[in-house]
C-alpha atoms as a PDB file:
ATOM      1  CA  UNK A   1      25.839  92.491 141.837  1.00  0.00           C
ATOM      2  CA  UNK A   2      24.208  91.238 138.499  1.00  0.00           C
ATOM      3  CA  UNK A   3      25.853  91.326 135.403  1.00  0.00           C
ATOM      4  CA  UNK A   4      23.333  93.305 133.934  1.00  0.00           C
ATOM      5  CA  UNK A   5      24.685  96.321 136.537  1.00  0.00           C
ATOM      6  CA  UNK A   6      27.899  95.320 135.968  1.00  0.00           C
ATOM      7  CA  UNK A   7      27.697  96.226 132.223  1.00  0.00           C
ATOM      8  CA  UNK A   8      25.692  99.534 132.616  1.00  0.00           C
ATOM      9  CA  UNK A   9      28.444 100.472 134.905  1.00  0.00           C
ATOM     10  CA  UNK A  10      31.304  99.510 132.775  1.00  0.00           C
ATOM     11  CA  UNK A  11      29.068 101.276 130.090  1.00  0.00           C
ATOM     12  CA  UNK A  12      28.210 104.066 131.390  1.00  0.00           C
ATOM     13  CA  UNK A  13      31.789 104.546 132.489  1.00  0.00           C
ATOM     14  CA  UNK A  14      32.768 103.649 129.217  1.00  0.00           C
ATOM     15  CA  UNK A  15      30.877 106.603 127.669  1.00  0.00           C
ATOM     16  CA  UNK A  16      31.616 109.201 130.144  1.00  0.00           C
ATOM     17  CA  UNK A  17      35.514 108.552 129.806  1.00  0.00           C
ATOM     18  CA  UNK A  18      35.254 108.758 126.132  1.00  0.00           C
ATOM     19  CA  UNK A  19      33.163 112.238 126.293  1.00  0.00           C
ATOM     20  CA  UNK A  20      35.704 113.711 129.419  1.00  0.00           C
ATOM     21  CA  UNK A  21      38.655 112.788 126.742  1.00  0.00           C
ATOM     22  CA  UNK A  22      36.802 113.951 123.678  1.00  0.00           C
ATOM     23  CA  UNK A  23      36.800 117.354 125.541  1.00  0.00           C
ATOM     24  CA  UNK A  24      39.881 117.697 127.056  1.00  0.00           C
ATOM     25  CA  UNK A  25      43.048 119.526 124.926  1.00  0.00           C
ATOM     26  CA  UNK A  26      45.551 116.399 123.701  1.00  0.00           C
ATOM     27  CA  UNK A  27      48.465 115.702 126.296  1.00  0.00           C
ATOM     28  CA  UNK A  28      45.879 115.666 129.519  1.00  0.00           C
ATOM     29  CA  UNK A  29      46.105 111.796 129.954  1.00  0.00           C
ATOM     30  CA  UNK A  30      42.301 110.983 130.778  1.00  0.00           C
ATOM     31  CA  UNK A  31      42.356 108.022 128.839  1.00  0.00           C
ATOM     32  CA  UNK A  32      44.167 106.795 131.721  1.00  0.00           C
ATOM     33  CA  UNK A  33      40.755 105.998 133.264  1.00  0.00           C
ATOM     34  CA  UNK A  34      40.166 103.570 130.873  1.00  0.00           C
ATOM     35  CA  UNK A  35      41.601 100.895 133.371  1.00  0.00           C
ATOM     36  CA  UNK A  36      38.492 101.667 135.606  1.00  0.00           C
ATOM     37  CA  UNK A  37      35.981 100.005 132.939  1.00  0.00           C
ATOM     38  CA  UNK A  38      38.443  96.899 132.374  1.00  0.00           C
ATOM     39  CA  UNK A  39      39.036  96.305 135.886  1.00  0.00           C
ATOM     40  CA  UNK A  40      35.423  96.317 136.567  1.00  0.00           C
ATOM     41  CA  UNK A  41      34.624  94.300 133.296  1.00  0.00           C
ATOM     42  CA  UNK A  42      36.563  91.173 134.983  1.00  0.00           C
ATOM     43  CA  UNK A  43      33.342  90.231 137.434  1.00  0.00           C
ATOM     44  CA  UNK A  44      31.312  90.076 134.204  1.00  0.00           C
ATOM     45  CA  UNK A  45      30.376  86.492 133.820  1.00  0.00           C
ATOM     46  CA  UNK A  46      30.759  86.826 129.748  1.00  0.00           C
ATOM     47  CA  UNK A  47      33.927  85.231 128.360  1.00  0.00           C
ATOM     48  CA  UNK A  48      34.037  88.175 125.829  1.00  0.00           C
ATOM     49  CA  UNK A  49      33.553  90.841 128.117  1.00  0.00           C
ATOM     50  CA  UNK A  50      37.363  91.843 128.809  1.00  0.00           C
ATOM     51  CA  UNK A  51      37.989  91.835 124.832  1.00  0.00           C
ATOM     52  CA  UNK A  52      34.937  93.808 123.630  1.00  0.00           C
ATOM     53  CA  UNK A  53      36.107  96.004 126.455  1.00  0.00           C
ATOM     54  CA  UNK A  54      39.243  96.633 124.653  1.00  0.00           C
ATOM     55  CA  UNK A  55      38.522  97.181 121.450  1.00  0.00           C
ATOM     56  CA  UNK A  56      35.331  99.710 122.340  1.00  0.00           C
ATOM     57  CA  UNK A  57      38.509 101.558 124.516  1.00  0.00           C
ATOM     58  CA  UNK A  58      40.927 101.467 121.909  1.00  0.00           C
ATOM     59  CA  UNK A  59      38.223 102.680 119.240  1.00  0.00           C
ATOM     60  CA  UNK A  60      37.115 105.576 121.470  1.00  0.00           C
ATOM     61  CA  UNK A  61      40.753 106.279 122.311  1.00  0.00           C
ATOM     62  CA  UNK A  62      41.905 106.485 118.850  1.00  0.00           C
ATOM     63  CA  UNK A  63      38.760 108.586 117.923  1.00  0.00           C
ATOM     64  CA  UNK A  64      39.054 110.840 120.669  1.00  0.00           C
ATOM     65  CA  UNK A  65      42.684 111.514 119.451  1.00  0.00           C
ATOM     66  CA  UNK A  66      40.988 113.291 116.196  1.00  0.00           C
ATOM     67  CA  UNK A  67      38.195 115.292 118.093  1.00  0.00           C
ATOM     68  CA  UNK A  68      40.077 116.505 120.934  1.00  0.00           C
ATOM     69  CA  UNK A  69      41.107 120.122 120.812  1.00  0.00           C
ATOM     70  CA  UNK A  70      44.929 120.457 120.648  1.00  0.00           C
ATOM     71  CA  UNK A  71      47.409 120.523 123.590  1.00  0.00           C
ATOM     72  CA  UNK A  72      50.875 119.457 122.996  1.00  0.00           C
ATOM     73  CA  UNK A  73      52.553 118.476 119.494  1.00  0.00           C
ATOM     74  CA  UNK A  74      50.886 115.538 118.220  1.00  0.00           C
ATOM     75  CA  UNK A  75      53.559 113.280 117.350  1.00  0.00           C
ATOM     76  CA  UNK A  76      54.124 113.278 121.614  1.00  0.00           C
ATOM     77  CA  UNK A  77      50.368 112.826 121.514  1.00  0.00           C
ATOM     78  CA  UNK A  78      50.468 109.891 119.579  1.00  0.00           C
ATOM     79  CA  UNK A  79      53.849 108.336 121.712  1.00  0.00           C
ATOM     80  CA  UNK A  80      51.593 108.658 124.724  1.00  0.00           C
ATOM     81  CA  UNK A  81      48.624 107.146 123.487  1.00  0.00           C
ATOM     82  CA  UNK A  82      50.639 104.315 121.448  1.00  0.00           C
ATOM     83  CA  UNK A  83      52.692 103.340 125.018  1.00  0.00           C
ATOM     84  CA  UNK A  84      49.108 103.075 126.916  1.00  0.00           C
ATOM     85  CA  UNK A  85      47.593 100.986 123.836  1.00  0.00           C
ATOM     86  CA  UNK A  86      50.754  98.191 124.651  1.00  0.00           C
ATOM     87  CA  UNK A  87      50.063  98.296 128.322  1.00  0.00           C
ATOM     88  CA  UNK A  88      46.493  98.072 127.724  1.00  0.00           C
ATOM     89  CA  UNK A  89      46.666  95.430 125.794  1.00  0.00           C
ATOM     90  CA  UNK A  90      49.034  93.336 128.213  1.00  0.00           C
ATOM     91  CA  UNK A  91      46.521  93.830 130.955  1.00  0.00           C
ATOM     92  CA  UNK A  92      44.034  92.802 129.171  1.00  0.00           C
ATOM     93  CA  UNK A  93      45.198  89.682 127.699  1.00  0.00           C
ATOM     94  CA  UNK A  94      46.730  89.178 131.314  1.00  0.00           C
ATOM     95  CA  UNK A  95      42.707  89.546 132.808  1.00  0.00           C
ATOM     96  CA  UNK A  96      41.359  87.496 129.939  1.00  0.00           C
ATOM     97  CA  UNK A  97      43.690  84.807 131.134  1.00  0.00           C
ATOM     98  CA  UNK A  98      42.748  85.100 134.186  1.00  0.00           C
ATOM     99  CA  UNK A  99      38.815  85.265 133.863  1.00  0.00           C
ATOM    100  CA  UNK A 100      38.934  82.320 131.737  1.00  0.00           C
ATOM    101  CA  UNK A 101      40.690  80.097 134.389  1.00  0.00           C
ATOM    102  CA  UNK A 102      38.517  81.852 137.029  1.00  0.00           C
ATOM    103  CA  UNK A 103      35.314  80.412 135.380  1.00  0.00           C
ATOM    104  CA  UNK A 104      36.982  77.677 134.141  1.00  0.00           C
ATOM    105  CA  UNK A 105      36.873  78.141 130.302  1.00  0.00           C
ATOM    106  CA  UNK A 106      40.365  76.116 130.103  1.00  0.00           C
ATOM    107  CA  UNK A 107      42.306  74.370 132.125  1.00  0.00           C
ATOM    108  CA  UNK A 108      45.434  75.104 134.147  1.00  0.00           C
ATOM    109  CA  UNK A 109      48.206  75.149 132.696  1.00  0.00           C
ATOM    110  CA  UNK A 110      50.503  74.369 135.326  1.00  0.00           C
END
């Protein structure tokens, strides 16, 4: 696969997770299908791609938090969605890491 696919699909599933989330009452975890678009983002060639992934999910996750219509209390909401922001992030420095040595942006450190 290109990298050009690559992105429309991370994209694409970027945009359709965000919408599905936007709709959906608070305390339905959708925004656990944000993994798909990282996971995916690690075969695109781009150094940056695994960060800008992040921060586009974290800004639609954060957004979607205000839009969404209401579900459970929102201080749970916002325990939910603050525990999946730290895992997030460790996977995605974790695949950064990993990407990098895979193209060989840095050397090994061991």
């Amino acid at each position: 696969m290109s990298d050009i696919s690559i992105k429309l699909i991370v994209t694409s599933l970027l945009i359709l997770i965000f919408l599905v989330d936007a709709i959906t009452p608070l305390g339905i975890p959708v925004w656990l299908l944000y993994f798909i678009p990282l996971a995916i983002s690690y075969w695109i060639r781009w150094r940056y791609a695994i960060p800008v992934v992040f921060v586009i999910t974290i800004t639609f996750l954060i957004f979607s938090f205000f839009i969404s219509p209401p579900g459970v209390p929102v201080d749970v909401e916002i325990g939910y969605r603050s525990v999946f922001f730290f895992i997030f992030l460790l996977l995605s420095v974790l695949l950064w890491f990993f990407h990098l040595l895979q193209y060989n942006v840095v050397e090994h450190p061991f």
